[in-house]
PDB file of N, CA and C in Angstrom:
ATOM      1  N   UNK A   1      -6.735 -27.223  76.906  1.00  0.00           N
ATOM      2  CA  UNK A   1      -6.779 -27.729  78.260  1.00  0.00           C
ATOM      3  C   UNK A   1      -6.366 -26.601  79.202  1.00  0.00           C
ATOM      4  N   UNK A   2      -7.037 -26.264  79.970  1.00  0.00           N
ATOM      5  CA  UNK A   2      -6.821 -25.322  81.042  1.00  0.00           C
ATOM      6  C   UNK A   2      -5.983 -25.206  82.081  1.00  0.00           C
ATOM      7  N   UNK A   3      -6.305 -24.519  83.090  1.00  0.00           N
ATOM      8  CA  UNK A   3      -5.569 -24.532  84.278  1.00  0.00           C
ATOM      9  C   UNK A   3      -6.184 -25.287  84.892  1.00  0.00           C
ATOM     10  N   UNK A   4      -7.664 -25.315  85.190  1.00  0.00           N
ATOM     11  CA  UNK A   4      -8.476 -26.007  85.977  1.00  0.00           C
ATOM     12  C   UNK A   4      -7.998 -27.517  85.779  1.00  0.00           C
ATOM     13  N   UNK A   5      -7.972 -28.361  84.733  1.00  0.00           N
ATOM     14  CA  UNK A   5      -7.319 -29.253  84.871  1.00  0.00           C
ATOM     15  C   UNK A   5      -6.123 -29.429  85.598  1.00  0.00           C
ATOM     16  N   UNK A   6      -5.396 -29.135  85.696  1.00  0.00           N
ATOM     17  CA  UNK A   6      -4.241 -29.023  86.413  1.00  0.00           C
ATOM     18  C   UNK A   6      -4.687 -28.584  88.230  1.00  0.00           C
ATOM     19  N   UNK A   7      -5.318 -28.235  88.134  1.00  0.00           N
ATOM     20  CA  UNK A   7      -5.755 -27.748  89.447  1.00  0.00           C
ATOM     21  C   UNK A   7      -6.460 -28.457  90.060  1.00  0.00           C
ATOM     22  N   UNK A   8      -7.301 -29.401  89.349  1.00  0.00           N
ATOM     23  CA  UNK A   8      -8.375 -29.755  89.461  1.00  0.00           C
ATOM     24  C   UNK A   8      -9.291 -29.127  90.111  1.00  0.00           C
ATOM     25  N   UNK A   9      -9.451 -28.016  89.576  1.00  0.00           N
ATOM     26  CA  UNK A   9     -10.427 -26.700  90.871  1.00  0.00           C
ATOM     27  C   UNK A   9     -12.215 -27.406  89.481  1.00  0.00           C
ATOM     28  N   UNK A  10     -12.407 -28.062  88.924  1.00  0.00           N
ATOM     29  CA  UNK A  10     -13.929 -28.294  88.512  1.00  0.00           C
ATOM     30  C   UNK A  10     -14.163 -28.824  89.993  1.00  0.00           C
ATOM     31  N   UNK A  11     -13.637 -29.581  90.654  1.00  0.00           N
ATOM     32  CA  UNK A  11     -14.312 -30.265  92.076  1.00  0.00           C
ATOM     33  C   UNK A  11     -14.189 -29.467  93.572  1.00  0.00           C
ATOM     34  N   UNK A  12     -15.298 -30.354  94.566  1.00  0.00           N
ATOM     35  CA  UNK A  12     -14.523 -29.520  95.821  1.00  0.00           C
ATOM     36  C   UNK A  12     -14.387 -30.787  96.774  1.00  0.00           C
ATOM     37  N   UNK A  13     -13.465 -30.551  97.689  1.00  0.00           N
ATOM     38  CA  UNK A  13     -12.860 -31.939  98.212  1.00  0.00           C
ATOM     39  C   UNK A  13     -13.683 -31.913  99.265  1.00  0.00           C
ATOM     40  N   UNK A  14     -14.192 -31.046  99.733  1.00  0.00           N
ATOM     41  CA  UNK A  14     -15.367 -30.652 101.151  1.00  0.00           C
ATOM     42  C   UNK A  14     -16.338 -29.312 101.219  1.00  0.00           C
ATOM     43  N   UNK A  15     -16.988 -29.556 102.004  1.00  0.00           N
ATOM     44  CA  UNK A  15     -17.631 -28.482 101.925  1.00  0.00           C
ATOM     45  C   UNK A  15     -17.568 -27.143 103.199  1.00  0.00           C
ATOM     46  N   UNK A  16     -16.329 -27.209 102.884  1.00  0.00           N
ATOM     47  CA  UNK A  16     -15.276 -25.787 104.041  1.00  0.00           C
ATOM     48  C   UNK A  16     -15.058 -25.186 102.789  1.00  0.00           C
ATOM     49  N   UNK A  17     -15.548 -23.740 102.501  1.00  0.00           N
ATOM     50  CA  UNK A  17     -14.294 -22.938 101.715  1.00  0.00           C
ATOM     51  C   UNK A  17     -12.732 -23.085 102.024  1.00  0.00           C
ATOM     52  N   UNK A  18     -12.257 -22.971 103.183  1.00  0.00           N
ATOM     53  CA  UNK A  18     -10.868 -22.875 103.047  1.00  0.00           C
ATOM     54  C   UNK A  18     -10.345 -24.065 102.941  1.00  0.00           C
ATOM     55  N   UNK A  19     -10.739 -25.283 103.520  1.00  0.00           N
ATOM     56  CA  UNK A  19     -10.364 -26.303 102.842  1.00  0.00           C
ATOM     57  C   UNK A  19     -10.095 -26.681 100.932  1.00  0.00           C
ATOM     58  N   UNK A  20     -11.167 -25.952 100.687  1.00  0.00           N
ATOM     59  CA  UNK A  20     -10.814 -25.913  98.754  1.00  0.00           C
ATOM     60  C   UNK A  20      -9.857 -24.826  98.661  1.00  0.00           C
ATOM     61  N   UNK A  21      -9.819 -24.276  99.458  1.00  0.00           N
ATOM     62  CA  UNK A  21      -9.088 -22.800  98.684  1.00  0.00           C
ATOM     63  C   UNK A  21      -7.431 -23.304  99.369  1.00  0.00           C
ATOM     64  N   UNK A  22      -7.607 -23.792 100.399  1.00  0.00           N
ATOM     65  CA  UNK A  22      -6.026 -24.510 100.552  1.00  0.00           C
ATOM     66  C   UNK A  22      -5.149 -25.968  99.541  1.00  0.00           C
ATOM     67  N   UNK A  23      -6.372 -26.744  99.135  1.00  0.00           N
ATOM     68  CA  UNK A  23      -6.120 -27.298  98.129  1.00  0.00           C
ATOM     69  C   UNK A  23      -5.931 -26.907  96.607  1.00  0.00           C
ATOM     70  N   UNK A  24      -6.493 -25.655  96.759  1.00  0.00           N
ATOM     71  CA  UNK A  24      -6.190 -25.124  95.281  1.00  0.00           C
ATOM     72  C   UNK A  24      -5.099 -24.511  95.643  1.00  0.00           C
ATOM     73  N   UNK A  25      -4.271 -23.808  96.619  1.00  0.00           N
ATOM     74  CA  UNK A  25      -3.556 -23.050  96.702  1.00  0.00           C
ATOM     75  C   UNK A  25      -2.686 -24.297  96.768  1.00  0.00           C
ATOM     76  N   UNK A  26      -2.343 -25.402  96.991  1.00  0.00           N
ATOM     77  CA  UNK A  26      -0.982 -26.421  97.198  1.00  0.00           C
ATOM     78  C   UNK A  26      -0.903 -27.064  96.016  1.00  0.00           C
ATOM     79  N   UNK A  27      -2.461 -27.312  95.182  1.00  0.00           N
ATOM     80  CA  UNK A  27      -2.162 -27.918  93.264  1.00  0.00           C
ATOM     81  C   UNK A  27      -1.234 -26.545  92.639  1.00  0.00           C
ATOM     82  N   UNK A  28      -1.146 -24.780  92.586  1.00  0.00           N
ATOM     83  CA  UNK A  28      -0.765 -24.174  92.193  1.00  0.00           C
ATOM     84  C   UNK A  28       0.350 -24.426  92.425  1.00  0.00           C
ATOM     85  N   UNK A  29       0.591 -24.434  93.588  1.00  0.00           N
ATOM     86  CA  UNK A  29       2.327 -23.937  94.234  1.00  0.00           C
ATOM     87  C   UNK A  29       3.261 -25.447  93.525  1.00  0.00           C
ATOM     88  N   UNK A  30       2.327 -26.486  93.352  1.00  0.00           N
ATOM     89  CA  UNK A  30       2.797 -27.819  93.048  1.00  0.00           C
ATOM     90  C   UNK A  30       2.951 -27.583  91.728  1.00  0.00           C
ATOM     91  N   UNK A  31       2.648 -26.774  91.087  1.00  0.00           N
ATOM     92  CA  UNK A  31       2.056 -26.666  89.673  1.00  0.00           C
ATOM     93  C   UNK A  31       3.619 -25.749  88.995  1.00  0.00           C
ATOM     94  N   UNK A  32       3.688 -24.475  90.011  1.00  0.00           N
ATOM     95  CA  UNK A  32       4.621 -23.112  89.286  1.00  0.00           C
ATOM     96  C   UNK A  32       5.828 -24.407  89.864  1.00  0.00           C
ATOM     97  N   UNK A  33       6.108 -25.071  91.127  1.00  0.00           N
ATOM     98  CA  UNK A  33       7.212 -25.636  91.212  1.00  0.00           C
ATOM     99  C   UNK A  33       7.841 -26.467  89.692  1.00  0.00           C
ATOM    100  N   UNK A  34       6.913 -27.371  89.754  1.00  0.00           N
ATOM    101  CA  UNK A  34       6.852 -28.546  88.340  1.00  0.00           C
ATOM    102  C   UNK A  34       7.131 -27.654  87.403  1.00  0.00           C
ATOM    103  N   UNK A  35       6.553 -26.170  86.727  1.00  0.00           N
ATOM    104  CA  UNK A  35       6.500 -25.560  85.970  1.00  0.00           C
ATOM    105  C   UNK A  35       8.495 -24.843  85.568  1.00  0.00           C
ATOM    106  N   UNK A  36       9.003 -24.347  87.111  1.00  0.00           N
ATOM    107  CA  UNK A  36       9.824 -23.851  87.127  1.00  0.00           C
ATOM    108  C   UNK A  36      10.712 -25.425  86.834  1.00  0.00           C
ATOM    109  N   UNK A  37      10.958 -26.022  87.786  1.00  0.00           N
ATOM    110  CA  UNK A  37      11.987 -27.641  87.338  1.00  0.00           C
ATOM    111  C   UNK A  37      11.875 -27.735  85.946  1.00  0.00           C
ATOM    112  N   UNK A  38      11.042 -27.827  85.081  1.00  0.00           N
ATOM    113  CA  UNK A  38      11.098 -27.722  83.683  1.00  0.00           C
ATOM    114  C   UNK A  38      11.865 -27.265  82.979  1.00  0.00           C
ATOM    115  N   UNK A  39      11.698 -25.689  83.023  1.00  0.00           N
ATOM    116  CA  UNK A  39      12.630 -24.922  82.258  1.00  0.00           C
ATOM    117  C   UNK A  39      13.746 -24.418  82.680  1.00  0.00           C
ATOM    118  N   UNK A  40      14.273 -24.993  83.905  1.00  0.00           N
ATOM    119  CA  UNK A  40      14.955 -24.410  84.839  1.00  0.00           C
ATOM    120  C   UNK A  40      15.967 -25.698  84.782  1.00  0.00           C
ATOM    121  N   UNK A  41      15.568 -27.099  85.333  1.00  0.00           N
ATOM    122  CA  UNK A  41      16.433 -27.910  85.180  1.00  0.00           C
ATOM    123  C   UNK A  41      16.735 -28.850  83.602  1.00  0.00           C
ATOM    124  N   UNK A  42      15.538 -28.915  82.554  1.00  0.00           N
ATOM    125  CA  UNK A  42      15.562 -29.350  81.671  1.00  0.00           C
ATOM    126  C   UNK A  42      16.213 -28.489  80.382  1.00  0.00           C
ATOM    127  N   UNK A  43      16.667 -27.175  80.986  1.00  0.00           N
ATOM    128  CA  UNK A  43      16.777 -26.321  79.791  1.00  0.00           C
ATOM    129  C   UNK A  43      18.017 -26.495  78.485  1.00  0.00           C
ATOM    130  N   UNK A  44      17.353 -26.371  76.954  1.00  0.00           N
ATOM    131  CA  UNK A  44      18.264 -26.593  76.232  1.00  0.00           C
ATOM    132  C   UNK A  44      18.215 -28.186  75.781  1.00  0.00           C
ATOM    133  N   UNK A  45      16.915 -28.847  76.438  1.00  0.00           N
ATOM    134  CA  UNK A  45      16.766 -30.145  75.971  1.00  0.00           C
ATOM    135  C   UNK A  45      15.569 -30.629  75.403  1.00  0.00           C
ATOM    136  N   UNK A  46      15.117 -31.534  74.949  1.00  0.00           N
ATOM    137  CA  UNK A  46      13.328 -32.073  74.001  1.00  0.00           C
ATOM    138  C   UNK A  46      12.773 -31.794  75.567  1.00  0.00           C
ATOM    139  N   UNK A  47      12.561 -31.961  76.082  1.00  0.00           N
ATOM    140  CA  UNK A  47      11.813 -32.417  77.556  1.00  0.00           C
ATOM    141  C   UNK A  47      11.617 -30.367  77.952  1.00  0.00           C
ATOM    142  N   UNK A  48      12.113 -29.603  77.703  1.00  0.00           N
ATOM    143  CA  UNK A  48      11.648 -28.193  77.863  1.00  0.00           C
ATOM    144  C   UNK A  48      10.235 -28.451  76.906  1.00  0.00           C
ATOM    145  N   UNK A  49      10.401 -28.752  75.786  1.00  0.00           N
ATOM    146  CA  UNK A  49       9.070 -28.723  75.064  1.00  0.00           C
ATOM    147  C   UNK A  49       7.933 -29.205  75.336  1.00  0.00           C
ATOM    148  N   UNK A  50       7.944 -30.067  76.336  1.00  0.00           N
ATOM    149  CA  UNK A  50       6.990 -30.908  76.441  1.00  0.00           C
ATOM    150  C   UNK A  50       5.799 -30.108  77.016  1.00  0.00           C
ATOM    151  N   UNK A  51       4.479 -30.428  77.054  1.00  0.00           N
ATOM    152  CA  UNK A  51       3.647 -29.752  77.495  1.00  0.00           C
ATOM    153  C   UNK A  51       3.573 -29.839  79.091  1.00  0.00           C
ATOM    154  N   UNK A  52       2.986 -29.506  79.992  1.00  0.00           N
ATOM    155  CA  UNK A  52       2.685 -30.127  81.419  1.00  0.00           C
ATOM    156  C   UNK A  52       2.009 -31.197  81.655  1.00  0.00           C
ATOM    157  N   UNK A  53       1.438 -31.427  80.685  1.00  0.00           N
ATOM    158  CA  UNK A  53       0.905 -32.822  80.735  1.00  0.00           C
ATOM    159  C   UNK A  53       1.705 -33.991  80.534  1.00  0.00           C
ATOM    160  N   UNK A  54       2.528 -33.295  79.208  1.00  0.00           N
ATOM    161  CA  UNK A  54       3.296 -34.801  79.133  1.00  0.00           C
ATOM    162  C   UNK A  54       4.388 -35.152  80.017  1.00  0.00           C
ATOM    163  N   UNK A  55       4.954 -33.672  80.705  1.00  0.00           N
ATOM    164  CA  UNK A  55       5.936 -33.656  81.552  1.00  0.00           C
ATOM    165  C   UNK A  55       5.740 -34.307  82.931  1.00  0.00           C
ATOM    166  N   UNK A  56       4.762 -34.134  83.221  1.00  0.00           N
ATOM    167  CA  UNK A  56       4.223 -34.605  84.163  1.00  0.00           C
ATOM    168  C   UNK A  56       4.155 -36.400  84.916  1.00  0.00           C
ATOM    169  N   UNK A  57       3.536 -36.552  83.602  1.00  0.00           N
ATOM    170  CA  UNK A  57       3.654 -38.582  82.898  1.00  0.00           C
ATOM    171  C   UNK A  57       4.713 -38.600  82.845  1.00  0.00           C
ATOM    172  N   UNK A  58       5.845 -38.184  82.427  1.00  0.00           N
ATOM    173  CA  UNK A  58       7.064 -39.314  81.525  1.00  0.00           C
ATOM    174  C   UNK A  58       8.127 -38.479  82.427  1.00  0.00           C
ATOM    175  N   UNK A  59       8.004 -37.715  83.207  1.00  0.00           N
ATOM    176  CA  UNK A  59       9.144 -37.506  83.832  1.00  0.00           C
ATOM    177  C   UNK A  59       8.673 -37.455  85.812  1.00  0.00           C
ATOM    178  N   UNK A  60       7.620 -36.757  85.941  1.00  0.00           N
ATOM    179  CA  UNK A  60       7.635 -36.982  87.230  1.00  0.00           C
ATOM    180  C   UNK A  60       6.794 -37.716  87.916  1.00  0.00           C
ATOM    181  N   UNK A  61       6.309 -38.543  86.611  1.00  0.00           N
ATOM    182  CA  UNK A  61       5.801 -40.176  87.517  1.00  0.00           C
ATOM    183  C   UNK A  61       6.433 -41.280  87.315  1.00  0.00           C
ATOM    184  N   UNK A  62       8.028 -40.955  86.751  1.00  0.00           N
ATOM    185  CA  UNK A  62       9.005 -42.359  86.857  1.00  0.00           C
ATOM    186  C   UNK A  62       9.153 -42.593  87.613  1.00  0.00           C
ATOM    187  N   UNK A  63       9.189 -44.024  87.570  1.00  0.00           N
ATOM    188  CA  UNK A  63      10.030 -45.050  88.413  1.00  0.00           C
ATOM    189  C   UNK A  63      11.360 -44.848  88.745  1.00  0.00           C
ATOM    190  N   UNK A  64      11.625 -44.804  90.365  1.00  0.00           N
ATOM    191  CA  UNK A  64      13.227 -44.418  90.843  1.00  0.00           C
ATOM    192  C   UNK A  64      13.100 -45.496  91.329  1.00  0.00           C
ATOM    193  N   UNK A  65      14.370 -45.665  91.994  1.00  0.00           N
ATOM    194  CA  UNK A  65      14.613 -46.213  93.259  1.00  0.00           C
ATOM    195  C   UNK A  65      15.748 -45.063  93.858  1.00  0.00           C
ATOM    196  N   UNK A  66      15.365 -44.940  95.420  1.00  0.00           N
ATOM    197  CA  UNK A  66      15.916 -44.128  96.091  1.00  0.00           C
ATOM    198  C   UNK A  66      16.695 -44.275  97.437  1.00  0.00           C
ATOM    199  N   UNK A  67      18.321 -44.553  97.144  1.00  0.00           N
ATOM    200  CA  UNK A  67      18.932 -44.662  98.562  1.00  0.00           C
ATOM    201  C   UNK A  67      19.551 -43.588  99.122  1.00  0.00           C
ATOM    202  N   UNK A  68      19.369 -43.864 100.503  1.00  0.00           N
ATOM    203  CA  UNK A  68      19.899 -42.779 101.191  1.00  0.00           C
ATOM    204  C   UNK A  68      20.795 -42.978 102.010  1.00  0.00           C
ATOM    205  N   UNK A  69      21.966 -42.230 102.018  1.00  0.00           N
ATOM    206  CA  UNK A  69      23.013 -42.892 102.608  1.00  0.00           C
ATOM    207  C   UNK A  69      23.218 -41.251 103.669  1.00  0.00           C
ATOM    208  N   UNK A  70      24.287 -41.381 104.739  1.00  0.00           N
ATOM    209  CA  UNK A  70      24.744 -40.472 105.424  1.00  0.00           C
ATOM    210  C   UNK A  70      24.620 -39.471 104.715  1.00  0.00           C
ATOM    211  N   UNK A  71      25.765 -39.277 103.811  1.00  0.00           N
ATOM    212  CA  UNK A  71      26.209 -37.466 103.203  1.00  0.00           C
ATOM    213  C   UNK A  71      25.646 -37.288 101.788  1.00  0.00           C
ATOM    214  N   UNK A  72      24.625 -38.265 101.249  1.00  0.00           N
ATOM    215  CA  UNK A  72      24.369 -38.047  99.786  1.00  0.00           C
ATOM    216  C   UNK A  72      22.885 -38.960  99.961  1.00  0.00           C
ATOM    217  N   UNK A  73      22.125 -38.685  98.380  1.00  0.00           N
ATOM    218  CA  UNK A  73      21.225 -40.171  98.148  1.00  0.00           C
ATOM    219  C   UNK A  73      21.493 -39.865  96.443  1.00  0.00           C
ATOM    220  N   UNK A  74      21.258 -41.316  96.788  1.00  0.00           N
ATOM    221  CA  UNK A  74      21.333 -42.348  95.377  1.00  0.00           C
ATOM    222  C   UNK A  74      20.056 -42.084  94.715  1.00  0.00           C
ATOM    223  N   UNK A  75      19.866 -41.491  93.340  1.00  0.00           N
ATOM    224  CA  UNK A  75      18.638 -41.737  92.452  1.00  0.00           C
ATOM    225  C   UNK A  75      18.641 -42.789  91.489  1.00  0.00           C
ATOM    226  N   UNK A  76      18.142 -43.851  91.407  1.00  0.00           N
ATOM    227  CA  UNK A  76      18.593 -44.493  90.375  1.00  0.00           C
ATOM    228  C   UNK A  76      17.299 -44.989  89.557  1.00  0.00           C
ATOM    229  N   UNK A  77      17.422 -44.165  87.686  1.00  0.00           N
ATOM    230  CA  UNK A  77      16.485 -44.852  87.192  1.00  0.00           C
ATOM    231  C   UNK A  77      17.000 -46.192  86.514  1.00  0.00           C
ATOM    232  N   UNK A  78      15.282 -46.667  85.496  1.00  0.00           N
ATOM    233  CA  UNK A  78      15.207 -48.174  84.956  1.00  0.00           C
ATOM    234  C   UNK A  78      16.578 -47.331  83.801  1.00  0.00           C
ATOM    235  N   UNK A  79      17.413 -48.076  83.458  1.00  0.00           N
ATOM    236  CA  UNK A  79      18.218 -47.725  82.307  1.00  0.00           C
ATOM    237  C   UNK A  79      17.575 -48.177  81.469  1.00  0.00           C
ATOM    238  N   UNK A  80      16.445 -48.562  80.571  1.00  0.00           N
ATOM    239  CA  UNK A  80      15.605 -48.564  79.688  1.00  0.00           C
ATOM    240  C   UNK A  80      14.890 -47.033  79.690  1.00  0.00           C
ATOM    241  N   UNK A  81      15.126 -45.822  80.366  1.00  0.00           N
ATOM    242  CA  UNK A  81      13.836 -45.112  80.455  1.00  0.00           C
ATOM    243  C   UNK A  81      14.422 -44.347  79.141  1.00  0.00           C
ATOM    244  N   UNK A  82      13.608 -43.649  78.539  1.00  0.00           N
ATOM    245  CA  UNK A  82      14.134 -43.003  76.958  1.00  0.00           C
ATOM    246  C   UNK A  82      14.702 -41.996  77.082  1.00  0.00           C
ATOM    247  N   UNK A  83      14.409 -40.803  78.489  1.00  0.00           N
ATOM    248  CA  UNK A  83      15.122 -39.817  78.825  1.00  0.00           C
ATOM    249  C   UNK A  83      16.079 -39.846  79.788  1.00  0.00           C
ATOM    250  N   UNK A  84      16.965 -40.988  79.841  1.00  0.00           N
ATOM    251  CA  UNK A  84      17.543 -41.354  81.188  1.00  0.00           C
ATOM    252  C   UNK A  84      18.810 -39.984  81.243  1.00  0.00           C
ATOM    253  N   UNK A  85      19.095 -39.685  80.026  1.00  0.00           N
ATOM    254  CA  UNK A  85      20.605 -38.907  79.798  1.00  0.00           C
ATOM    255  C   UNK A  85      19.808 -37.367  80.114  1.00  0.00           C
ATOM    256  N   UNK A  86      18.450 -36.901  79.445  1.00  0.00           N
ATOM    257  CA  UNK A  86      18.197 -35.998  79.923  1.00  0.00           C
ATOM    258  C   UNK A  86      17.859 -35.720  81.634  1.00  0.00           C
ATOM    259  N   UNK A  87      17.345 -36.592  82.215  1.00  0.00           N
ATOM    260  CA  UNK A  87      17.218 -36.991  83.649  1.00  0.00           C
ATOM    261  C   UNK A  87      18.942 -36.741  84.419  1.00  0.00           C
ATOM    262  N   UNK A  88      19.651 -37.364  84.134  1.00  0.00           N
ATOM    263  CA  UNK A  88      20.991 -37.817  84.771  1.00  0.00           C
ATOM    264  C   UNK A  88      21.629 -36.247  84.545  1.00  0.00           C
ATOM    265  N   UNK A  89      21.433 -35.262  83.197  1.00  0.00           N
ATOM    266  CA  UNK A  89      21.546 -33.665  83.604  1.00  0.00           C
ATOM    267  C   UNK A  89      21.024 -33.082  84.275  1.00  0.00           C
ATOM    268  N   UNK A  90      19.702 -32.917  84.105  1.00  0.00           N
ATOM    269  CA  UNK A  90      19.075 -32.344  85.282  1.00  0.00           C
ATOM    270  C   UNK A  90      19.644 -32.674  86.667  1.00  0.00           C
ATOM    271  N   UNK A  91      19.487 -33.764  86.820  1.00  0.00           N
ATOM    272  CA  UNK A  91      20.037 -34.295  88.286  1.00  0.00           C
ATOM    273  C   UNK A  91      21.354 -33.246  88.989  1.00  0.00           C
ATOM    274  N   UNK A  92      22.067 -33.663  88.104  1.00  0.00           N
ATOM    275  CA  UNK A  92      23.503 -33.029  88.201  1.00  0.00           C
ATOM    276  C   UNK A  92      23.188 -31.592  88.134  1.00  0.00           C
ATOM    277  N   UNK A  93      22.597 -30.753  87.654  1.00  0.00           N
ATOM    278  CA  UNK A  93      22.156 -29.613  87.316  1.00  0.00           C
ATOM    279  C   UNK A  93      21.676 -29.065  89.377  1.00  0.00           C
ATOM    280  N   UNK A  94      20.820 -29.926  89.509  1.00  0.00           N
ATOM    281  CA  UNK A  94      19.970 -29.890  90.755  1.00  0.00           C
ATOM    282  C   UNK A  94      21.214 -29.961  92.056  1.00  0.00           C
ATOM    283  N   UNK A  95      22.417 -30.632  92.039  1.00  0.00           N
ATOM    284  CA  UNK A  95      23.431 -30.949  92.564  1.00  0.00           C
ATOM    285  C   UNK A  95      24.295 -30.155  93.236  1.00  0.00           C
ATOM    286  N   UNK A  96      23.987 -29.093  91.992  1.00  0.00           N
ATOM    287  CA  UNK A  96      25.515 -28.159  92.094  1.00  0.00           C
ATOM    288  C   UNK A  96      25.029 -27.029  92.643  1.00  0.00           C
TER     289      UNK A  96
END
């Protein structure tokens, strides 16, 4: 599986060059971000291994709920989720 997947650069969203070439340039930057949070906040845990695909699904299309208060916000996942303890490091990781 490629980059192009990830990019989804097989399509074009219009027919402006810079319109595709700005959408490919914001799937990348979306892409090295996701890429870096990985090994950066997950490091030293199963969830570094994961591919981008799977990382993608099972960690940054969970279900939160998100409050926001004055001086902080609240992340709160389902406590059923299977990586909740790897999640709740990262978090804290992201914190400090």
């Amino acid at each position: 599986m490629g980059l192009c997947f990830y990019f989804k650069a097989d399509r074009m969203s219009c027919n402006s060059y810079w319109a595709n070439y700005f959408r490919l340039f914001l799937y990348a930057a979306a892409f090295v971000v996701a890429h870096t949070m990985k090994h950066e906040l997950f490091n030293g845990t199963a969830i570094e291994s994961f591919t981008m695909d799977s990382f993608i699904k099972r960690i940054m299309l969970s279900a939160v709920y998100i409050m926001e208060k004055r001086t902080f916000i609240h992340v709160s996942f389902s406590p059923h989720h299977r990586h909740l303890e790897e999640l709740t490091v990262a978090l804290e990781r992201l914190a400090a």
